[in-house]
Protein backbone atom coordinates (compact mmCIF):
# COMPACT_ATOMS: atom_id res chain seq x y z
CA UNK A 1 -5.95 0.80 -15.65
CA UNK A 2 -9.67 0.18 -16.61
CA UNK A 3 -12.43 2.00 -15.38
CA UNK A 4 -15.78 1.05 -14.21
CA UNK A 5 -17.59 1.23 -17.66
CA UNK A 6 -20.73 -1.07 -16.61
CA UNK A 7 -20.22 -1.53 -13.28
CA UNK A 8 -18.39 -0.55 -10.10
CA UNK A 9 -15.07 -2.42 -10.02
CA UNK A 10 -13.09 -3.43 -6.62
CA UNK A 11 -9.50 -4.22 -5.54
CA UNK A 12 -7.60 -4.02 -2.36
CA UNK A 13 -4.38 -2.62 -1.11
CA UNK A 14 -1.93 -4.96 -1.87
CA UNK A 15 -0.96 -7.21 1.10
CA UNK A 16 -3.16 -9.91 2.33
CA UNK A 17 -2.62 -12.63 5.54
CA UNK A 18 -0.06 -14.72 4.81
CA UNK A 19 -0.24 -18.17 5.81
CA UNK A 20 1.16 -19.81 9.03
CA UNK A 21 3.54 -21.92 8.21
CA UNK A 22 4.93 -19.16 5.57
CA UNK A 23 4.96 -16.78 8.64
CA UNK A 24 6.76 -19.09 10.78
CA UNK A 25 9.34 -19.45 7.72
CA UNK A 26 9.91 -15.71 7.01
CA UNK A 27 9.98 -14.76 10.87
CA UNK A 28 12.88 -17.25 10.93
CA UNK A 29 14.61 -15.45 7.64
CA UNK A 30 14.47 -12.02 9.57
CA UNK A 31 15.97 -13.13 12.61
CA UNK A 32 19.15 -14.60 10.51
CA UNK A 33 17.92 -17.96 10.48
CA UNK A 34 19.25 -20.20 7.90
CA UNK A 35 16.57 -20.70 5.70
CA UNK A 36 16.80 -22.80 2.33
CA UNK A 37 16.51 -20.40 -0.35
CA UNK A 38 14.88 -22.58 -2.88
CA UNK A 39 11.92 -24.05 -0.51
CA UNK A 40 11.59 -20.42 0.50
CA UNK A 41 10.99 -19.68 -3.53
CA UNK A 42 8.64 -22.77 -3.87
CA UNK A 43 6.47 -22.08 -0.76
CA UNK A 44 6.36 -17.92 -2.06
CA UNK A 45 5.17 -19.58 -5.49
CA UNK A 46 2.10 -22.18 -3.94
CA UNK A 47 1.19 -19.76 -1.58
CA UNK A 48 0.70 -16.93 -4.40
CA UNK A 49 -1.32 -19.33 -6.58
CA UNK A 50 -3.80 -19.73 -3.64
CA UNK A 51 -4.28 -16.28 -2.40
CA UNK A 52 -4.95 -15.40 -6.58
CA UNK A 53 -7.61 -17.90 -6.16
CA UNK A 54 -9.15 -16.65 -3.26
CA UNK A 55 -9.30 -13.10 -4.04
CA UNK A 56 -11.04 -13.98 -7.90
CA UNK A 57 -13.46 -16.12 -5.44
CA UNK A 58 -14.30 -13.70 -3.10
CA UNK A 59 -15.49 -11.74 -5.82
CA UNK A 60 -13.04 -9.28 -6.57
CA UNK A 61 -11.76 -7.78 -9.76
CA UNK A 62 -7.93 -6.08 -9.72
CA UNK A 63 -5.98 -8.72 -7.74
CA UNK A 64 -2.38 -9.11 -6.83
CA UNK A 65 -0.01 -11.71 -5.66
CA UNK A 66 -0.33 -10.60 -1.79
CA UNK A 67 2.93 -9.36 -1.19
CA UNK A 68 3.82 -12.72 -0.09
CA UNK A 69 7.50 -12.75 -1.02
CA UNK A 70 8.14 -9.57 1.28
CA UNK A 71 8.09 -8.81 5.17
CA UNK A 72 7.00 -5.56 4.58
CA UNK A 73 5.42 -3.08 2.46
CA UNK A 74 8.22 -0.90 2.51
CA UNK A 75 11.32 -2.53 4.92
CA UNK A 76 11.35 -5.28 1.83
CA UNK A 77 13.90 -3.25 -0.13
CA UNK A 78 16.42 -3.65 1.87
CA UNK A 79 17.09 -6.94 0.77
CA UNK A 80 16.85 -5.99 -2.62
CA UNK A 81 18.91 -2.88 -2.57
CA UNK A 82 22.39 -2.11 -1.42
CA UNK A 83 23.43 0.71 1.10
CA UNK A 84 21.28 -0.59 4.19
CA UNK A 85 22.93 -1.68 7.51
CA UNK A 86 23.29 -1.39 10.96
CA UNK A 87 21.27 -1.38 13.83
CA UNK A 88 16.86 -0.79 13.48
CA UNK A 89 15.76 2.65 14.17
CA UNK A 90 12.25 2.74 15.51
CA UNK A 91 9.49 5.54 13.91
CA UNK A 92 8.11 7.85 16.67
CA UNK A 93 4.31 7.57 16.33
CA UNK A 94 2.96 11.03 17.47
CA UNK A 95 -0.10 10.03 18.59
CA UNK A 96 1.14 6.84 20.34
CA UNK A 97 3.13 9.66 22.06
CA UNK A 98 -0.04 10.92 24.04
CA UNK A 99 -1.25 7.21 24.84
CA UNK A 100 1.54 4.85 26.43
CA UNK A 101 -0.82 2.53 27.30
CA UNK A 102 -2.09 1.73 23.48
CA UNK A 103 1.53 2.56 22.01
CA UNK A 104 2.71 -0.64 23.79
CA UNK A 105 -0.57 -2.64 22.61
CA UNK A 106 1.05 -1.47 18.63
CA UNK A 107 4.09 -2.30 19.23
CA UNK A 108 3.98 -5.65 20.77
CA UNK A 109 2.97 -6.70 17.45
CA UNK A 110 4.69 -9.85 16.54
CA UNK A 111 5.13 -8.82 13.37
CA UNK A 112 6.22 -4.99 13.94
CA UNK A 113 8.37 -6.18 16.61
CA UNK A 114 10.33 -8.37 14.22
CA UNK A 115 10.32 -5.42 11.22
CA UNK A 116 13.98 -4.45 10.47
CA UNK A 117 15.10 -1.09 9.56
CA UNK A 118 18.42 0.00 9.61
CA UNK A 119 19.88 3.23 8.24
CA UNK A 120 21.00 3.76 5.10
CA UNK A 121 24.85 3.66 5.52
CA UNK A 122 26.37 3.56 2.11
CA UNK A 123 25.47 4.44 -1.75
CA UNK A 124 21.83 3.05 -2.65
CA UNK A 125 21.81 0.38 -5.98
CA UNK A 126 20.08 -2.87 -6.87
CA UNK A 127 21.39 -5.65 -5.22
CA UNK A 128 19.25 -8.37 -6.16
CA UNK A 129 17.85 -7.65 -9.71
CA UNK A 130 15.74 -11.22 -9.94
CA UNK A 131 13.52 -10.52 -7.13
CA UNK A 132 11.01 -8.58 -9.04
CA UNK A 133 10.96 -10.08 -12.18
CA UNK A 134 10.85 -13.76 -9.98
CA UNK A 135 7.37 -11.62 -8.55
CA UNK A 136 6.00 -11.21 -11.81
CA UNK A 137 6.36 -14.51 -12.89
CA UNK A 138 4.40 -15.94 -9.60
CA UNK A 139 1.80 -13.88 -10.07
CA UNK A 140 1.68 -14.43 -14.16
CA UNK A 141 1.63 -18.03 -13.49
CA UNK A 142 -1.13 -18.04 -10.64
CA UNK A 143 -3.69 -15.59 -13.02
CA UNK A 144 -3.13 -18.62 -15.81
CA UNK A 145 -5.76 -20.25 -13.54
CA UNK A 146 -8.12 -17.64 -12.33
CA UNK A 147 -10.35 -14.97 -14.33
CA UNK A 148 -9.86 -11.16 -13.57
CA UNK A 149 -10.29 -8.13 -14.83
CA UNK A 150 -6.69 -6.54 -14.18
CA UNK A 151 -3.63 -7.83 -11.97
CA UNK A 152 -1.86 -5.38 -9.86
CA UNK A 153 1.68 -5.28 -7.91
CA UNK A 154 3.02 -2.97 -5.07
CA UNK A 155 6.39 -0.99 -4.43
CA UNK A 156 7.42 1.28 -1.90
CA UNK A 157 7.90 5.11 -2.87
CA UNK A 158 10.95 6.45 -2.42
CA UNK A 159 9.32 8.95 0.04
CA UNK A 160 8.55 5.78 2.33
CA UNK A 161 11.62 4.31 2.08
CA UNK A 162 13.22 7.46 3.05
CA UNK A 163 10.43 7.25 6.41
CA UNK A 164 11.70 3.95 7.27
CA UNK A 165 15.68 3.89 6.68
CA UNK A 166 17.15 6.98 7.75
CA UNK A 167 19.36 8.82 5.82
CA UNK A 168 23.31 8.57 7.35
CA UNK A 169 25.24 8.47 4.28
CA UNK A 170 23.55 11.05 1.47
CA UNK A 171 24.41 14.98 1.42
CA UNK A 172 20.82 16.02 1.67
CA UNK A 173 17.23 14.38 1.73
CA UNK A 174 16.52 15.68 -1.53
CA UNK A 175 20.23 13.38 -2.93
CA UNK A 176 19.09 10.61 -0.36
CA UNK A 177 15.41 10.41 -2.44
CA UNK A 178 16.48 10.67 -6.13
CA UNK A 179 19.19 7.59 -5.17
CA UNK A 180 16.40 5.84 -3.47
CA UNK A 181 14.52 6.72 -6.80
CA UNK A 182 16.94 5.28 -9.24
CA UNK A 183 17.39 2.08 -7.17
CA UNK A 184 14.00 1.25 -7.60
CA UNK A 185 12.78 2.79 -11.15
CA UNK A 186 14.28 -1.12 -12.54
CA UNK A 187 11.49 -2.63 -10.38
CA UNK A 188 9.06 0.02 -10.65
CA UNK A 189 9.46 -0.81 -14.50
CA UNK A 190 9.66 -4.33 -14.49
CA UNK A 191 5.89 -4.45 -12.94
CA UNK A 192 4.44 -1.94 -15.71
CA UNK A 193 6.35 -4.54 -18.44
CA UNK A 194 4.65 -7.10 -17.05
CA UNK A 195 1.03 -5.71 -17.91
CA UNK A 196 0.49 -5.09 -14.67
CA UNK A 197 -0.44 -2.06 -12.83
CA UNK A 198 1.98 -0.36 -10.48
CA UNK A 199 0.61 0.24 -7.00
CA UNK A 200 3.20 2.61 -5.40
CA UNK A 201 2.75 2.87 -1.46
CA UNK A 202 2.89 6.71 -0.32
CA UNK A 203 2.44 6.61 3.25
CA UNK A 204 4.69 9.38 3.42
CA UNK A 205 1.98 11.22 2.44
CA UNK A 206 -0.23 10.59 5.33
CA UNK A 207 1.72 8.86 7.89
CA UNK A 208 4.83 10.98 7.36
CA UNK A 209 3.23 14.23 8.97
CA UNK A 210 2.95 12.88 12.41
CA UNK A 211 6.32 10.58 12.32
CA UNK A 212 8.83 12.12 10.20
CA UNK A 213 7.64 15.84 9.96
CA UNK A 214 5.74 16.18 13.14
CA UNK A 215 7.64 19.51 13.78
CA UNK A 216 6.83 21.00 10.42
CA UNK A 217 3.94 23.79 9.47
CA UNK A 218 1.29 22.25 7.35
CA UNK A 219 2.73 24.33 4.01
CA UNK A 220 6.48 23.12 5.06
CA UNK A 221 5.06 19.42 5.27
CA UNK A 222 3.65 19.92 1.90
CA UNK A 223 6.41 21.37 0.60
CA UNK A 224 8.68 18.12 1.81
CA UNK A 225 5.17 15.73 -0.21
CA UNK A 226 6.31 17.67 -3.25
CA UNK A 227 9.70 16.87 -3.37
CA UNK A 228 8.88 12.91 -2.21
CA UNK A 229 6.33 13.18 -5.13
CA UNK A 230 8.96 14.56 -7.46
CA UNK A 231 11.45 11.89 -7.20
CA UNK A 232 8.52 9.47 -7.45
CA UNK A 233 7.48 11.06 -10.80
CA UNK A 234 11.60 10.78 -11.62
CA UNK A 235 11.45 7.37 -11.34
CA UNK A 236 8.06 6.51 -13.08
CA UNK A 237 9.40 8.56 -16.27
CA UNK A 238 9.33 5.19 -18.49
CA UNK A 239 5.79 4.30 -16.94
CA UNK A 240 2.77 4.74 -18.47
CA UNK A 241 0.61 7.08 -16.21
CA UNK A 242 -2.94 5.17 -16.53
CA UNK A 243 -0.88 1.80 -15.14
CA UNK A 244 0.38 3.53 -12.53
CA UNK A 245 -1.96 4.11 -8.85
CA UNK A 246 -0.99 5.82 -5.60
CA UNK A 247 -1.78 4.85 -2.34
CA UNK A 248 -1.34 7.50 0.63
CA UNK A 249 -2.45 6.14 3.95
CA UNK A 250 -1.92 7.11 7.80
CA UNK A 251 -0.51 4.19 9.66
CA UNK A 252 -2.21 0.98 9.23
CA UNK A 253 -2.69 0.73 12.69
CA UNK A 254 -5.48 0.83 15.65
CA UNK A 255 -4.23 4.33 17.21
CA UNK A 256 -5.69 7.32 18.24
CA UNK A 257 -4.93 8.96 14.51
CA UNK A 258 -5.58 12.58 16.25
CA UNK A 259 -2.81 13.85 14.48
CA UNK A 260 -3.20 12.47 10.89
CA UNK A 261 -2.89 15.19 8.42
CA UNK A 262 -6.64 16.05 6.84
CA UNK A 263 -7.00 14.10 3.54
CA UNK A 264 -7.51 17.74 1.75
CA UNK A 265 -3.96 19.00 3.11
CA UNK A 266 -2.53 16.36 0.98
CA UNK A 267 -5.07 14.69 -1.95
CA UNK A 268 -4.27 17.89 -4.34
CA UNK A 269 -0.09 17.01 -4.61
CA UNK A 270 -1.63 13.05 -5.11
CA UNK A 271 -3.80 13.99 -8.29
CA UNK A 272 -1.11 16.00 -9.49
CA UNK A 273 1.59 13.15 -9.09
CA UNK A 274 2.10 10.99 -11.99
CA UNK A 275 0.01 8.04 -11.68
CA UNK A 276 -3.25 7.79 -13.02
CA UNK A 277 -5.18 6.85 -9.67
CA UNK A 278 -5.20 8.13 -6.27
CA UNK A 279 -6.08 4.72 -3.25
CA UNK A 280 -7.09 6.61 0.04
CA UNK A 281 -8.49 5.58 3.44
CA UNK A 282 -11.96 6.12 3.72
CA UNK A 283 -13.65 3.88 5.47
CA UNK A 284 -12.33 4.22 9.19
CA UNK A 285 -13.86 6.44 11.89
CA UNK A 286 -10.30 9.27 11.56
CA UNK A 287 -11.60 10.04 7.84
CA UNK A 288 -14.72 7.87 6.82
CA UNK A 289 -16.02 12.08 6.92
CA UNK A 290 -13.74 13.11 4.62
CA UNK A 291 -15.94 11.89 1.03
CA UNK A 292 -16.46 15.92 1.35
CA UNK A 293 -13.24 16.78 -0.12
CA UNK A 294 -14.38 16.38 -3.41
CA UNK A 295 -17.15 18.16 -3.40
CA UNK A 296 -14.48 21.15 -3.17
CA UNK A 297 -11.65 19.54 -5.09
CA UNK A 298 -11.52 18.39 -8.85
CA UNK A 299 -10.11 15.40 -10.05
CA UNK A 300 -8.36 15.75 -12.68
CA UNK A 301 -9.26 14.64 -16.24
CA UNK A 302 -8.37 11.39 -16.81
CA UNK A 303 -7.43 10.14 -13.29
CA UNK A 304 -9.14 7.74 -11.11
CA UNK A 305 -9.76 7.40 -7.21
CA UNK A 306 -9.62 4.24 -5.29
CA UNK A 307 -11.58 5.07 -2.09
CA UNK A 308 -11.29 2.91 1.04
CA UNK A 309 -14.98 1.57 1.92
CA UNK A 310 -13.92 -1.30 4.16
CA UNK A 311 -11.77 -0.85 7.46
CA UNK A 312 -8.61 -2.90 7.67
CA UNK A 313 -8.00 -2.65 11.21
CA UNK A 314 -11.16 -3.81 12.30
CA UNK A 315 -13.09 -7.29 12.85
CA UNK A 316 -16.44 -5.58 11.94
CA UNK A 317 -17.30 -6.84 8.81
CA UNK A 318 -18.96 -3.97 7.06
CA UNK A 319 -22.97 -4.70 5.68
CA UNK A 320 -22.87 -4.65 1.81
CA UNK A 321 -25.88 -1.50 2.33
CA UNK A 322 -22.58 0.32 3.94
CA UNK A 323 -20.04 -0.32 1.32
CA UNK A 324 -22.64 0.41 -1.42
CA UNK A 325 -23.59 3.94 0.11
CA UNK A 326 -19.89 4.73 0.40
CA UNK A 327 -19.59 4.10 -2.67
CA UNK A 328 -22.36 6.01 -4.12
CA UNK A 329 -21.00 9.12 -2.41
CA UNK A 330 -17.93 9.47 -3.91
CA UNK A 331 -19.77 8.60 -7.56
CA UNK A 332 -21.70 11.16 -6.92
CA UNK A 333 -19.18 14.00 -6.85
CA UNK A 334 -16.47 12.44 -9.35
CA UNK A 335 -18.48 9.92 -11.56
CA UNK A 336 -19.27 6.63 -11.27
CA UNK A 337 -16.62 5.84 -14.27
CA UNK A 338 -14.16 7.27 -11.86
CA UNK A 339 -14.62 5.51 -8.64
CA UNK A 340 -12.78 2.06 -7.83
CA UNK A 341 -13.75 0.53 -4.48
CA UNK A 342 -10.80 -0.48 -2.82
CA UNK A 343 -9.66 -1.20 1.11
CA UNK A 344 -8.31 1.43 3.36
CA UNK A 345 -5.08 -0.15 3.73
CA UNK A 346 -3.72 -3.67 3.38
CA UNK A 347 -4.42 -6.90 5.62
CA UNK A 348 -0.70 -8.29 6.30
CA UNK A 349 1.23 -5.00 5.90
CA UNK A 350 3.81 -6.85 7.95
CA UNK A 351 4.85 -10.58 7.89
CA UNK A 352 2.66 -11.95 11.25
CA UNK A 353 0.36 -8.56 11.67
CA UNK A 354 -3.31 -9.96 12.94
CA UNK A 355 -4.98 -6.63 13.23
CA UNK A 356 -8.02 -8.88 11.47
CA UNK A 357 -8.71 -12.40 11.51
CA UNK A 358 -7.96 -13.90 8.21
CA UNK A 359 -10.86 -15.74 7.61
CA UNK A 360 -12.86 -12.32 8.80
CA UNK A 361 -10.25 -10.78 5.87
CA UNK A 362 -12.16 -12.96 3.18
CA UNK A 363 -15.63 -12.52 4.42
CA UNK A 364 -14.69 -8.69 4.62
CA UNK A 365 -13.54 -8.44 0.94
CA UNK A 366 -16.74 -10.83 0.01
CA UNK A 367 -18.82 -8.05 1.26
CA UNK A 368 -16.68 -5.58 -0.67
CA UNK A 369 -17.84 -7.12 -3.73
CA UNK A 370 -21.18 -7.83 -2.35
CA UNK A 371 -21.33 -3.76 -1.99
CA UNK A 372 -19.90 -2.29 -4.61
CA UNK A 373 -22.84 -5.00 -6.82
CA UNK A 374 -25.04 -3.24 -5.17
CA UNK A 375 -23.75 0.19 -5.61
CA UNK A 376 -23.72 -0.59 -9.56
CA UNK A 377 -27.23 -1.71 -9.92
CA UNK A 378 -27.84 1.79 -8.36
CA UNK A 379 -25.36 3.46 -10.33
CA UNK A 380 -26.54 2.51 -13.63
């Protein structure tokens, strides 16, 4: 993973709008339309190659391939891995709980409405073990055309996987997250092969307080991150550390957030976790306040944090002077070698969301870049 030697670097989340007629196409896969696997493949590939292109254009410097080849962030593995069936099980927002009104404003999402997520019903394994390296090679072939400093790809944790598929077959959580753990170590691997760095998605971090442990004492919900982070660490043994970042978020949605677990209940297990960078929200108005933590907590040596200075729920498009003075707050306490600007969370967590409008996306990120040039002629 590099670090911001002469200047501030930038990256983003991981997913990013997909376009319509891809939308239209995996909308139609979810619902059990027949859909022609190898047009599917071909549309996954183009689409890739363009979204590389636009990211090195809008300015920005650790790119991915989108996420374009999945529905979801996390709900992707179930296609991927056996031991998933049955009928969806909705996740009880706690804070949606208090506001009927704007619970049924997130949930008539077109995309979250069409998000499937059975239980897990059976013994977890690798179903299909070309998806991932059939990722890698889209986004290999797309960054033959582009120039960028580093190339990035995304997995769900086992700790979010566990969120979104309840357990009905394991013994215990703890058996139910070192399965998930071994299912997913081959893809977790095949990334970090690649050259690429590893983003692993830890909204069970964050998000997990108020949906799956909303009952829980602060120490007992910490005690439950340490065991999601120890199977994580389990299944990164064979990858490096420093290719290797976390991102913890708390629902990529427009909600109240009023019950989000404090960033400093949580960062510590992060930093302590295996990979070699820590991606947290910082940008929106829940914890834009919470830069403060690290003027009480140390980073440890060697590790990097990826703070978010741009909203991704919003159609504000935050002014460069913003971004930059985000950014120089966080240099300030950890070191300006230390500090990637990143996103809070990602544009198209879900095939069809349109929290943002993509062309506001690109003229977001733009000012991303925009910021963090200005933050560096600051800096050094």
């Amino acid at each position: 993973m590099q670090r911001s030697t002469d200047r501030i670097l930038t990256t983003h989340t991981g997913s990013l709008p997909r376009p319509d007629d891809l939308i239209r196409t995996m909308f139609a896969k979810e619902e059990g339309v027949p859909v022609d696997p190898a047009a599917l493949a071909a549309h996954i590939r183009s689409a890739v190659a363009e979204v590389v292109r636009r990211q090195a254009h809008a300015g920005l410097d650790v790119i991915n391939d989108g996420e374009f080849s999945k529905p979801s962030y996390a709900t992707y593995v179930k296609d991927r891995l056996t031991g998933f069936g049955g009928a969806s099980h909705p996740l009880q927002y706690r804070d949606l709980v208090d506001f009927p009104g704007m619970a049924r404003r997130v949930f008539d999402d077109p995309g979250r409405a069409r998000r499937k997520t059975p239980a897990c019903t059976g013994p977890i394994a690798v179903r299909d073990a070309t998806a991932a390296p059939t990722d890698v090679a889209n986004l290999q072939a797309a960054l033959a055309h582009v120039t960028a400093r580093e190339a990035f790809m995304s997995a769900a944790s086992p700790g979010v996987i566990s969120l979104f598929f309840r357990n009905d077959h394991y013994p215990s959580h703890e058996a139910y997250l070192f399965a998930i753990a071994e299912a997913m170590r081959p893809e977790y691997e095949a990334v970090a092969a690649a050259g690429f760095v590893l983003q692993v998605d830890c909204p069970d971090l964050g998000m997990g307080r108020h949906i799956q442990y909303a009952d829980l004492s602060v120490e007992e919900f910490r005690a439950k991150a340490r065991l999601h982070l120890a199977a994580l660490d389990h299944a990164l043994a064979n990858v490096p550390s420093d290719r290797t970042r976390l991102h913890l978020c708390w629902g990529n949605y427009e909600g109240p957030h009023h019950y989000d677990v404090p960033l400093a209940d949580v960062v510590d297990l992060a930093l302590a976790a295996r990979p070699g960078a820590v991606s947290f929200e910082g940008a929106n108005p829940r914890h834009a306040h919470e830069w403060r933590v690290f003027e009480r907590i140390t980073v440890p040596e060697g590790k990097l944090i990826i703070p978010g200075v741009i909203d991704s729920t919003t159609n504000f498009i935050e002014h460069p002077a913003l971004i930059a003075e985000r950014i120089g707050r966080y240099a300030g306490l950890v070191g300006r070698e230390r500090v990637i600007a990143g996103t809070d969370c990602g544009f198209g967590t879900w095939v069809g969301q349109a929290a943002v409008d993509p062309d506001i996306v690109w003229a977001k990120l733009a000012s991303l870049a925009e910021g963090a040039r200005l933050a560096s002629r600051e800096l050094w």
